[in-house]
PDB file of N, CA and C in Angstrom:
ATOM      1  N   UNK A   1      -2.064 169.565 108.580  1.00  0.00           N
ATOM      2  CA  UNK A   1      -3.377 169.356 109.151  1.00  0.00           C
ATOM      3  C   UNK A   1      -3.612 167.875 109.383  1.00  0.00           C
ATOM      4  N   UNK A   2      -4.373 167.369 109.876  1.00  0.00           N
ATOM      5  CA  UNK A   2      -5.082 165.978 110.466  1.00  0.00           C
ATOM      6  C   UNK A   2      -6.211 165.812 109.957  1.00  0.00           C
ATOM      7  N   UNK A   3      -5.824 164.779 109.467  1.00  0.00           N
ATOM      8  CA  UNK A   3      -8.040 164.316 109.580  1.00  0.00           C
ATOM      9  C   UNK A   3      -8.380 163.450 110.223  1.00  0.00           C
ATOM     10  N   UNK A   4      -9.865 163.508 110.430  1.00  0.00           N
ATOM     11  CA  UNK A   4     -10.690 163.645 110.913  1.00  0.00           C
ATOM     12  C   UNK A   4     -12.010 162.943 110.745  1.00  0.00           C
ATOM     13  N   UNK A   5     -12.332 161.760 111.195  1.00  0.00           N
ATOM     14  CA  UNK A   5     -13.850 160.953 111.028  1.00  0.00           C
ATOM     15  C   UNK A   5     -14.545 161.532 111.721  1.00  0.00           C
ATOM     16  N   UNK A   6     -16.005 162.125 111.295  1.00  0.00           N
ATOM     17  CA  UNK A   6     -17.056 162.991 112.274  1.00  0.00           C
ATOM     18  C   UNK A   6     -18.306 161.629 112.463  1.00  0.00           C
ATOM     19  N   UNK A   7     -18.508 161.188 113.398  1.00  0.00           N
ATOM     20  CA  UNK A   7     -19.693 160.196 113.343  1.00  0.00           C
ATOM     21  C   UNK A   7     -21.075 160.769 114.322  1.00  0.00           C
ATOM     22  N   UNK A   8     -22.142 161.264 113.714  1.00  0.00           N
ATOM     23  CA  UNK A   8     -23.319 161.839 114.217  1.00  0.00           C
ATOM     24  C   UNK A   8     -24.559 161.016 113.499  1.00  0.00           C
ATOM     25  N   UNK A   9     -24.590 160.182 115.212  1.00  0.00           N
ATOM     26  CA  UNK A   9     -25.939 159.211 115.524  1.00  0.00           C
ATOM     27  C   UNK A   9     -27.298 160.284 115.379  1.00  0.00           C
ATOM     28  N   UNK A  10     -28.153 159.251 115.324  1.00  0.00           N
ATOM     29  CA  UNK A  10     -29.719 160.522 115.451  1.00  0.00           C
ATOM     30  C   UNK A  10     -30.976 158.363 115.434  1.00  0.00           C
ATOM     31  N   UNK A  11     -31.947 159.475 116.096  1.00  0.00           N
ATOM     32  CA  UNK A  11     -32.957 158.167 116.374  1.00  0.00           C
ATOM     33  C   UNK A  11     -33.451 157.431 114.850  1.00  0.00           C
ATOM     34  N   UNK A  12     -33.454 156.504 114.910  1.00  0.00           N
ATOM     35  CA  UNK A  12     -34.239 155.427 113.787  1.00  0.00           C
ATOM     36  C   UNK A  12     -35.129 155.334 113.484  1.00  0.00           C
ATOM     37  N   UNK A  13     -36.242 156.283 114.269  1.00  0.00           N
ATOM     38  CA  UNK A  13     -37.559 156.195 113.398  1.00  0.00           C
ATOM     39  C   UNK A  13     -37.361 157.876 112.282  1.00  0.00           C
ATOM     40  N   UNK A  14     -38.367 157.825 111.234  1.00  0.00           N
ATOM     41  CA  UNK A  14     -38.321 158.863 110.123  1.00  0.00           C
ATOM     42  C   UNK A  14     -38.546 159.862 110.469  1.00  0.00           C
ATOM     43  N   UNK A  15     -39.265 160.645 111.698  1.00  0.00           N
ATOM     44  CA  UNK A  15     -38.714 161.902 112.222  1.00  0.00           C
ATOM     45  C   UNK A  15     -37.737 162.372 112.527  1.00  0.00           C
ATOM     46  N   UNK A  16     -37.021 161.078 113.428  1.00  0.00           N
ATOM     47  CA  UNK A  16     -35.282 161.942 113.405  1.00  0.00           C
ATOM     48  C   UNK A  16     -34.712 162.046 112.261  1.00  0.00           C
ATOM     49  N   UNK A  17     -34.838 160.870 111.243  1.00  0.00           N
ATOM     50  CA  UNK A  17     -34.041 160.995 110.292  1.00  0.00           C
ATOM     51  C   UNK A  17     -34.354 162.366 109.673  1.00  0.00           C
ATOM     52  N   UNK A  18     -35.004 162.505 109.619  1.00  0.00           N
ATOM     53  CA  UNK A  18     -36.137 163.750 108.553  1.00  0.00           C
ATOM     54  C   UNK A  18     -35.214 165.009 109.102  1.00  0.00           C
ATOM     55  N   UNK A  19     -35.370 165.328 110.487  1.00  0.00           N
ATOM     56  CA  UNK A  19     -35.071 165.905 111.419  1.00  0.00           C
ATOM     57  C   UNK A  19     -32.989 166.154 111.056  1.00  0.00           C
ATOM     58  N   UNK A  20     -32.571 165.084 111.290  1.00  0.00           N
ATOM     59  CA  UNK A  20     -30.912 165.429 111.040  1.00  0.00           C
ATOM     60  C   UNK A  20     -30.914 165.731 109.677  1.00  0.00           C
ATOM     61  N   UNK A  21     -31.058 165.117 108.665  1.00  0.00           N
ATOM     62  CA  UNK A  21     -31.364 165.710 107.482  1.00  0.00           C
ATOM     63  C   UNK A  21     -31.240 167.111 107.541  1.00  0.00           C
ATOM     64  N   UNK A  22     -32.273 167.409 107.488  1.00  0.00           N
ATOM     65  CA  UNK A  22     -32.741 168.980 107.673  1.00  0.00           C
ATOM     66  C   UNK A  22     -31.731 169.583 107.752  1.00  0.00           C
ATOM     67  N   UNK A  23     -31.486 169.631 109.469  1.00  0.00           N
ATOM     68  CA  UNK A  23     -29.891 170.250 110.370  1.00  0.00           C
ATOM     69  C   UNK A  23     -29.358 170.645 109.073  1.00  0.00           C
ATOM     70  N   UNK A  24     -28.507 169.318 109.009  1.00  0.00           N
ATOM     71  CA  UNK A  24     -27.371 169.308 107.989  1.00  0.00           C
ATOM     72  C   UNK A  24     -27.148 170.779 107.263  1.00  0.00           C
ATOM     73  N   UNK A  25     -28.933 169.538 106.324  1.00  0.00           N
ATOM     74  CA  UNK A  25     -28.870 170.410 105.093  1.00  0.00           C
ATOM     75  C   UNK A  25     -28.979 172.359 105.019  1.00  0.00           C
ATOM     76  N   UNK A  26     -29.405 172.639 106.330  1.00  0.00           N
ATOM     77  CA  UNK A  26     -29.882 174.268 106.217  1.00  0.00           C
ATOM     78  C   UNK A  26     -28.712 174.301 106.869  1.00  0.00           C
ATOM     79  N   UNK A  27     -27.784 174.040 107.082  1.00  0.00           N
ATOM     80  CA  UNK A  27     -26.686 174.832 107.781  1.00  0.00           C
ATOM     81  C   UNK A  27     -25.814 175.379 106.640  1.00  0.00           C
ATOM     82  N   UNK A  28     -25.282 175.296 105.740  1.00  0.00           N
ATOM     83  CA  UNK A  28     -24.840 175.581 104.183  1.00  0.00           C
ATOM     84  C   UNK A  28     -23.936 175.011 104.504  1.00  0.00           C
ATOM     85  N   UNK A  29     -22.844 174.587 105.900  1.00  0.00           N
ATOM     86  CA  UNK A  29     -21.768 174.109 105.836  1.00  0.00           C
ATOM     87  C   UNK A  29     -21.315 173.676 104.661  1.00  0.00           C
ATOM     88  N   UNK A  30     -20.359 173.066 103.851  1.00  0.00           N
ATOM     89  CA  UNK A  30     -19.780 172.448 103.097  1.00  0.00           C
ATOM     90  C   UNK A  30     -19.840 170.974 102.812  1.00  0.00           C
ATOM     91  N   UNK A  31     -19.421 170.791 104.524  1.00  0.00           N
ATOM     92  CA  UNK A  31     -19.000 169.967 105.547  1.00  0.00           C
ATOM     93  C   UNK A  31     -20.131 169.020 105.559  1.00  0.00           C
ATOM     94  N   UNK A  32     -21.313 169.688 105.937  1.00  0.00           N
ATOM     95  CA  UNK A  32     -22.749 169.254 106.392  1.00  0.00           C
ATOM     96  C   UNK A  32     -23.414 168.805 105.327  1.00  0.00           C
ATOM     97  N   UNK A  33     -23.656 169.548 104.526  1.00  0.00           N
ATOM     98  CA  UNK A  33     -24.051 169.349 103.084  1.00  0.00           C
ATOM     99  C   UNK A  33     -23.662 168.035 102.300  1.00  0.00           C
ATOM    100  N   UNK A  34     -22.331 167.496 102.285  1.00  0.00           N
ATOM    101  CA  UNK A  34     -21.541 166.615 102.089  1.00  0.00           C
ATOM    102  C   UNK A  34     -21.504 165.522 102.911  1.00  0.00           C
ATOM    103  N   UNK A  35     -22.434 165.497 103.740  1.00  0.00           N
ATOM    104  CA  UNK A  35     -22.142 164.187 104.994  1.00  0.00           C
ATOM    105  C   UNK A  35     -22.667 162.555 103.883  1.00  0.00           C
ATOM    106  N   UNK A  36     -21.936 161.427 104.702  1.00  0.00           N
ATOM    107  CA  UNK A  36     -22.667 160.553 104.328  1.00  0.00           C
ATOM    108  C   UNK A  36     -23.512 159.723 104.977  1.00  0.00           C
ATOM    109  N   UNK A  37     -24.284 159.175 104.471  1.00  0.00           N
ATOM    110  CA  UNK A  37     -25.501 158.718 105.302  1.00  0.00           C
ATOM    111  C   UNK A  37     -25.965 157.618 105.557  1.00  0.00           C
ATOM    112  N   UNK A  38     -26.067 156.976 106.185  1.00  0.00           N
ATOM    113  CA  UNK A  38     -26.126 155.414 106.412  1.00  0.00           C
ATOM    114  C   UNK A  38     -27.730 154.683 106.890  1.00  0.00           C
ATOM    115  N   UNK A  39     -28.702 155.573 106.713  1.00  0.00           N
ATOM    116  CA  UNK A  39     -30.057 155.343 107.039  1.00  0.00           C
ATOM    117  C   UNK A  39     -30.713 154.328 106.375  1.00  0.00           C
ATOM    118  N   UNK A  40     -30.301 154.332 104.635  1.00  0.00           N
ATOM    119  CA  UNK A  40     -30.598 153.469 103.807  1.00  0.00           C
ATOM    120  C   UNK A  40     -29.928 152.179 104.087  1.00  0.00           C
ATOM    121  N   UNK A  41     -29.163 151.775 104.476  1.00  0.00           N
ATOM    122  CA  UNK A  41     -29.015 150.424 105.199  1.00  0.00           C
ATOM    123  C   UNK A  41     -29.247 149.937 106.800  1.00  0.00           C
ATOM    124  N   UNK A  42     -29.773 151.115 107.601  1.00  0.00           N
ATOM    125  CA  UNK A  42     -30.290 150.638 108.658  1.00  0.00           C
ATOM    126  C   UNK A  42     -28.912 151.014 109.861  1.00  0.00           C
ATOM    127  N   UNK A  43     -28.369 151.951 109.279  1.00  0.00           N
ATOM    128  CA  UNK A  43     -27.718 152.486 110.301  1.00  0.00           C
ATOM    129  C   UNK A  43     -27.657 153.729 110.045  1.00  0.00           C
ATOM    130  N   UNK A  44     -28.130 154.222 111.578  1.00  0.00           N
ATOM    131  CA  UNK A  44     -28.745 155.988 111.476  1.00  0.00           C
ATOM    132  C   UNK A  44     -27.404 156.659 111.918  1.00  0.00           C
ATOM    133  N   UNK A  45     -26.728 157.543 111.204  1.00  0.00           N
ATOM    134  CA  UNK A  45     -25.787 157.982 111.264  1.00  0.00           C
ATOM    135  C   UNK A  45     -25.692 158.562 110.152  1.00  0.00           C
ATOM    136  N   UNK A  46     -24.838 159.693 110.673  1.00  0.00           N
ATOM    137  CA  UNK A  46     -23.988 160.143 109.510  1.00  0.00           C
ATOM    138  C   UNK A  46     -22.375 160.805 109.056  1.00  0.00           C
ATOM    139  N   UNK A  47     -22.071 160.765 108.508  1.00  0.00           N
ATOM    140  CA  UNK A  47     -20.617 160.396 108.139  1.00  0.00           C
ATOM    141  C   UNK A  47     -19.292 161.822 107.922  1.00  0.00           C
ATOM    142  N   UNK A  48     -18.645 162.737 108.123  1.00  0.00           N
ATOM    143  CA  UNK A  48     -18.152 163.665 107.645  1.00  0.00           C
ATOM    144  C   UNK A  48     -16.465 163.359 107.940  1.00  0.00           C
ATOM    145  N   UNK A  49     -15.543 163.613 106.519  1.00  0.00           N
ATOM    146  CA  UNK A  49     -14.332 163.435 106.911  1.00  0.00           C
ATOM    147  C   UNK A  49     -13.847 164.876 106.769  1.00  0.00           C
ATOM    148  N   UNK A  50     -13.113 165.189 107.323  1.00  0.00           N
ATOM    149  CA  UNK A  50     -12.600 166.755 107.667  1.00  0.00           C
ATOM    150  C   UNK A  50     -11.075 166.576 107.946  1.00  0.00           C
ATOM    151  N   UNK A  51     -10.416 167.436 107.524  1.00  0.00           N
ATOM    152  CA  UNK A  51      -8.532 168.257 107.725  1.00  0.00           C
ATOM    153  C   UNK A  51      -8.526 169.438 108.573  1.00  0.00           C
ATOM    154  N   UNK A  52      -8.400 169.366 109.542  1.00  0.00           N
ATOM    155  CA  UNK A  52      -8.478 170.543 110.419  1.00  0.00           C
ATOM    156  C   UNK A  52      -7.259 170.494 111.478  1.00  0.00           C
ATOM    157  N   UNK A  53      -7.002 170.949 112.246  1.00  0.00           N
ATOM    158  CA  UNK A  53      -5.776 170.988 112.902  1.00  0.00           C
ATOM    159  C   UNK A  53      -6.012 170.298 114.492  1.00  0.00           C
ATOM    160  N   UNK A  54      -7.339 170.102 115.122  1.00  0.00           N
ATOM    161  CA  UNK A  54      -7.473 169.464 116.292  1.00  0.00           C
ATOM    162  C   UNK A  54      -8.799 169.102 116.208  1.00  0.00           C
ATOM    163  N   UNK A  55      -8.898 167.751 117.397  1.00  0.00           N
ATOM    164  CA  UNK A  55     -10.165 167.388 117.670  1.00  0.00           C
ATOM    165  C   UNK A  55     -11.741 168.361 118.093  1.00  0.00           C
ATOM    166  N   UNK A  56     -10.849 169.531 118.914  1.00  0.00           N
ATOM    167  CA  UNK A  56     -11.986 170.818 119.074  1.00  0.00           C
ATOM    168  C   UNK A  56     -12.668 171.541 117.447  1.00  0.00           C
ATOM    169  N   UNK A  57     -11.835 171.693 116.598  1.00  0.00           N
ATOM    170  CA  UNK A  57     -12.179 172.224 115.561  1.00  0.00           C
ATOM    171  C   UNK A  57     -13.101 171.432 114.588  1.00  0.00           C
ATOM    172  N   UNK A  58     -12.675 169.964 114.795  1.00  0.00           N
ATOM    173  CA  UNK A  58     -13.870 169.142 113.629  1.00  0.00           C
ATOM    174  C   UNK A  58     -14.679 169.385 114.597  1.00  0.00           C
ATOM    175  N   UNK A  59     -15.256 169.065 115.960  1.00  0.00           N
ATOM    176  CA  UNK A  59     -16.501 169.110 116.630  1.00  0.00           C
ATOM    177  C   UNK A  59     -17.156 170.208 116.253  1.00  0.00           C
ATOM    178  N   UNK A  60     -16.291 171.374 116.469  1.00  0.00           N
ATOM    179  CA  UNK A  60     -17.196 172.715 116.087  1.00  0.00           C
ATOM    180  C   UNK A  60     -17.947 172.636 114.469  1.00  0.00           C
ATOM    181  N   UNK A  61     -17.618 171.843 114.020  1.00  0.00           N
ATOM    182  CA  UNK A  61     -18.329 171.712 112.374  1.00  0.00           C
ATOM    183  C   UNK A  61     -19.703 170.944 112.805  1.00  0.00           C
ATOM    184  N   UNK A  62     -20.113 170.271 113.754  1.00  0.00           N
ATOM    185  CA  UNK A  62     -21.118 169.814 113.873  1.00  0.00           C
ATOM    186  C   UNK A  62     -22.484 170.383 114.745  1.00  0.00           C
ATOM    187  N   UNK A  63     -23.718 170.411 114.032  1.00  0.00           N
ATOM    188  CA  UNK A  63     -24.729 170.904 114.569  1.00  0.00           C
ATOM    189  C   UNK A  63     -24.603 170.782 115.719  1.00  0.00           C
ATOM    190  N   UNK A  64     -24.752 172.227 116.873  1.00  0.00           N
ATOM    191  CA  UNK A  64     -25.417 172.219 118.544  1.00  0.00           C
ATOM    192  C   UNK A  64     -25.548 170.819 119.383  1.00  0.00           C
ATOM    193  N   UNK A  65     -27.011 170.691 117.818  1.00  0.00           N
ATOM    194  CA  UNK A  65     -27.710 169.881 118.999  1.00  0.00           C
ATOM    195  C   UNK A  65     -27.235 168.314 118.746  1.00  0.00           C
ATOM    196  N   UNK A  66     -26.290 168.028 118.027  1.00  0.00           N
ATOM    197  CA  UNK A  66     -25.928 166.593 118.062  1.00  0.00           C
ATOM    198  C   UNK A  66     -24.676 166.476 118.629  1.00  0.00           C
ATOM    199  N   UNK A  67     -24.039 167.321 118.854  1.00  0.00           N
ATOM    200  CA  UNK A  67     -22.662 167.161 119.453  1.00  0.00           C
ATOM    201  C   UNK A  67     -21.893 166.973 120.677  1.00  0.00           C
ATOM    202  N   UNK A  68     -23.583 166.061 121.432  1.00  0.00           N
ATOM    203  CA  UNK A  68     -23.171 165.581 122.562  1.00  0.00           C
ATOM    204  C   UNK A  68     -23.178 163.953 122.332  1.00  0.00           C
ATOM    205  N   UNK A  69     -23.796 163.657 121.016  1.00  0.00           N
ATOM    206  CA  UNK A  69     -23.938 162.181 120.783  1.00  0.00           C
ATOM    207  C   UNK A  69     -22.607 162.095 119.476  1.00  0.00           C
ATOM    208  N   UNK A  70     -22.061 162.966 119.201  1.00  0.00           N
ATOM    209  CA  UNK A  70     -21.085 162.704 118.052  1.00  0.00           C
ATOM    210  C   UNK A  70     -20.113 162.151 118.595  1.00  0.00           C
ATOM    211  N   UNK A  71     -18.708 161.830 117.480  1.00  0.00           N
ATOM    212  CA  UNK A  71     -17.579 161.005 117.556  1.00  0.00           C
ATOM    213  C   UNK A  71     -16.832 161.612 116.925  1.00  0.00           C
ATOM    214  N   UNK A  72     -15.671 161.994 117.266  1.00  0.00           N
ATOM    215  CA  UNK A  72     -14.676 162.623 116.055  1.00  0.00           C
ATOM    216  C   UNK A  72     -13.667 161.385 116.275  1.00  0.00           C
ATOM    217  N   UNK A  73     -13.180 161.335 115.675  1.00  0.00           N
ATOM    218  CA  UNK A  73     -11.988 160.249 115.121  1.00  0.00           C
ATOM    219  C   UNK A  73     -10.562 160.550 114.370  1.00  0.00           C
ATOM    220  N   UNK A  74      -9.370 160.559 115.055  1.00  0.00           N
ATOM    221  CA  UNK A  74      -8.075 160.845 114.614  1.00  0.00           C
ATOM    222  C   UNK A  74      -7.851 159.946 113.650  1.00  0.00           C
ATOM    223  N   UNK A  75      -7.579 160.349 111.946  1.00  0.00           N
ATOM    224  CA  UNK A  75      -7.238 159.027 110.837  1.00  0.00           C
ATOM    225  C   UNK A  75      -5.958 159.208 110.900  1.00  0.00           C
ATOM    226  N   UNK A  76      -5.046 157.638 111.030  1.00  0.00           N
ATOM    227  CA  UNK A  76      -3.596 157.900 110.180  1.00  0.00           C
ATOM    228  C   UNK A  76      -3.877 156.976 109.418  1.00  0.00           C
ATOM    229  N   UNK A  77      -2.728 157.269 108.510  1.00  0.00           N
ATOM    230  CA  UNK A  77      -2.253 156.307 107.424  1.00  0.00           C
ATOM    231  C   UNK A  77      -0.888 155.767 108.099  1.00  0.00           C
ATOM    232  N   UNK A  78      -0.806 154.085 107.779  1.00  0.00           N
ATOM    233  CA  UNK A  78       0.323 153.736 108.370  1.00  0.00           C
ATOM    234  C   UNK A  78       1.339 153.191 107.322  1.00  0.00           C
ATOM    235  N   UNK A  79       2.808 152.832 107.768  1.00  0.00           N
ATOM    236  CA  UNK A  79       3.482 152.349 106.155  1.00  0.00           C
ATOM    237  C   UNK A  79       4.185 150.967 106.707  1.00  0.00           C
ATOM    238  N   UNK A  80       4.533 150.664 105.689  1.00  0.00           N
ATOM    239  CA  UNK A  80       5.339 149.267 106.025  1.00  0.00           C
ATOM    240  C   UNK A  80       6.381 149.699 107.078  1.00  0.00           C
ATOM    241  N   UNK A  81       7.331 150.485 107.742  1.00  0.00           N
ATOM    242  CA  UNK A  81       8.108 151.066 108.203  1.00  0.00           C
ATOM    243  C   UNK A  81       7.703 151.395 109.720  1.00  0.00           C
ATOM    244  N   UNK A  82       6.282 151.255 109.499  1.00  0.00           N
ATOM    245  CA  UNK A  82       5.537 151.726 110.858  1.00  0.00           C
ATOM    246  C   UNK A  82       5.326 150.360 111.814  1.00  0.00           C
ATOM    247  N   UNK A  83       5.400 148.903 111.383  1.00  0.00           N
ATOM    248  CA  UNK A  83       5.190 147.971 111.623  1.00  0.00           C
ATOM    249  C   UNK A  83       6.155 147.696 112.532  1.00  0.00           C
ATOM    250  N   UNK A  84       7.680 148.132 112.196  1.00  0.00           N
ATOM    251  CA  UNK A  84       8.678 147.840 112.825  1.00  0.00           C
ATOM    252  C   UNK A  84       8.492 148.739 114.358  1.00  0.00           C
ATOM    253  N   UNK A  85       7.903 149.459 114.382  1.00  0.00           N
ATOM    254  CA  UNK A  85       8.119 150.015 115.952  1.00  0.00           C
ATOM    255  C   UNK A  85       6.309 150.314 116.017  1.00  0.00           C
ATOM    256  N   UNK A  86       5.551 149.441 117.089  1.00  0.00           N
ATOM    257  CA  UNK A  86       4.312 149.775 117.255  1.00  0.00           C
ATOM    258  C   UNK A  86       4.068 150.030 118.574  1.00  0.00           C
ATOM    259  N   UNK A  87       5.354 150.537 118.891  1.00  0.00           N
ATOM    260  CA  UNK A  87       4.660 151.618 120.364  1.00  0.00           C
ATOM    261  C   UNK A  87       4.424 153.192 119.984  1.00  0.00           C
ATOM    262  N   UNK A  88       5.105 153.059 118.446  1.00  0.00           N
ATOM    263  CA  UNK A  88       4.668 154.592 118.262  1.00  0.00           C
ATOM    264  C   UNK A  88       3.183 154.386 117.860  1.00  0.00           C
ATOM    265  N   UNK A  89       2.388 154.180 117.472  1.00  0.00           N
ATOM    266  CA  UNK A  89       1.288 154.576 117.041  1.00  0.00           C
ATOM    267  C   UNK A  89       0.227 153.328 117.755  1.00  0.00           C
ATOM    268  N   UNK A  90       0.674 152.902 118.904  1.00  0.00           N
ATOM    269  CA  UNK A  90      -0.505 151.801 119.664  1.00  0.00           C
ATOM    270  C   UNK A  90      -0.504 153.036 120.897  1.00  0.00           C
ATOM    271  N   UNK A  91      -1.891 153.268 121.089  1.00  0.00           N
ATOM    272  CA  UNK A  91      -2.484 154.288 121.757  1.00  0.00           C
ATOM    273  C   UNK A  91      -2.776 153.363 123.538  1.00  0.00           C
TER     274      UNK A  91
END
């Protein structure tokens, strides 16, 4: 499997926040439930890392209505070994 950075923006004043909150939280996801949150320092977002097998499948973990403003994100880990050839992993 692959993982996966989920990044879901929402507006800066305390209704949206209130508002994604919510989402999240009534969806029982796992996923959702578990997000992290970046409001308390002034960046409205929130955070989910996921193992799933493609970029379609983490999206589907995210609420409807934010998943035209979300970000999914491919993570690798790289090794000393990887340095020597960086056309494999320069996108």
């Amino acid at each position: 499997m692959k993982k996966f950075l989920i990044e879901v923006p929402h507006g800066e004043d305390k209704q949206s926040c209130s508002y994604a909150i919510k989402v999240f939280l009534q969806t029982g996801s796992h996923f959702l439930t578990n997000a992290e949150w970046g409001c308390m320092d002034g960046d409205h977002k929130a955070w989910i890392l996921i193992e799933t097998d493609n970029k379609e499948e983490a999206m589907a973990i995210v609420p409807p209505v934010f998943r035209s403003t979300a970000k999914v994100v491919q993570l690798t880990q790289f090794s000393k070994d990887d340095i020597l050839n960086p056309d494999k992993y320069h996108a």
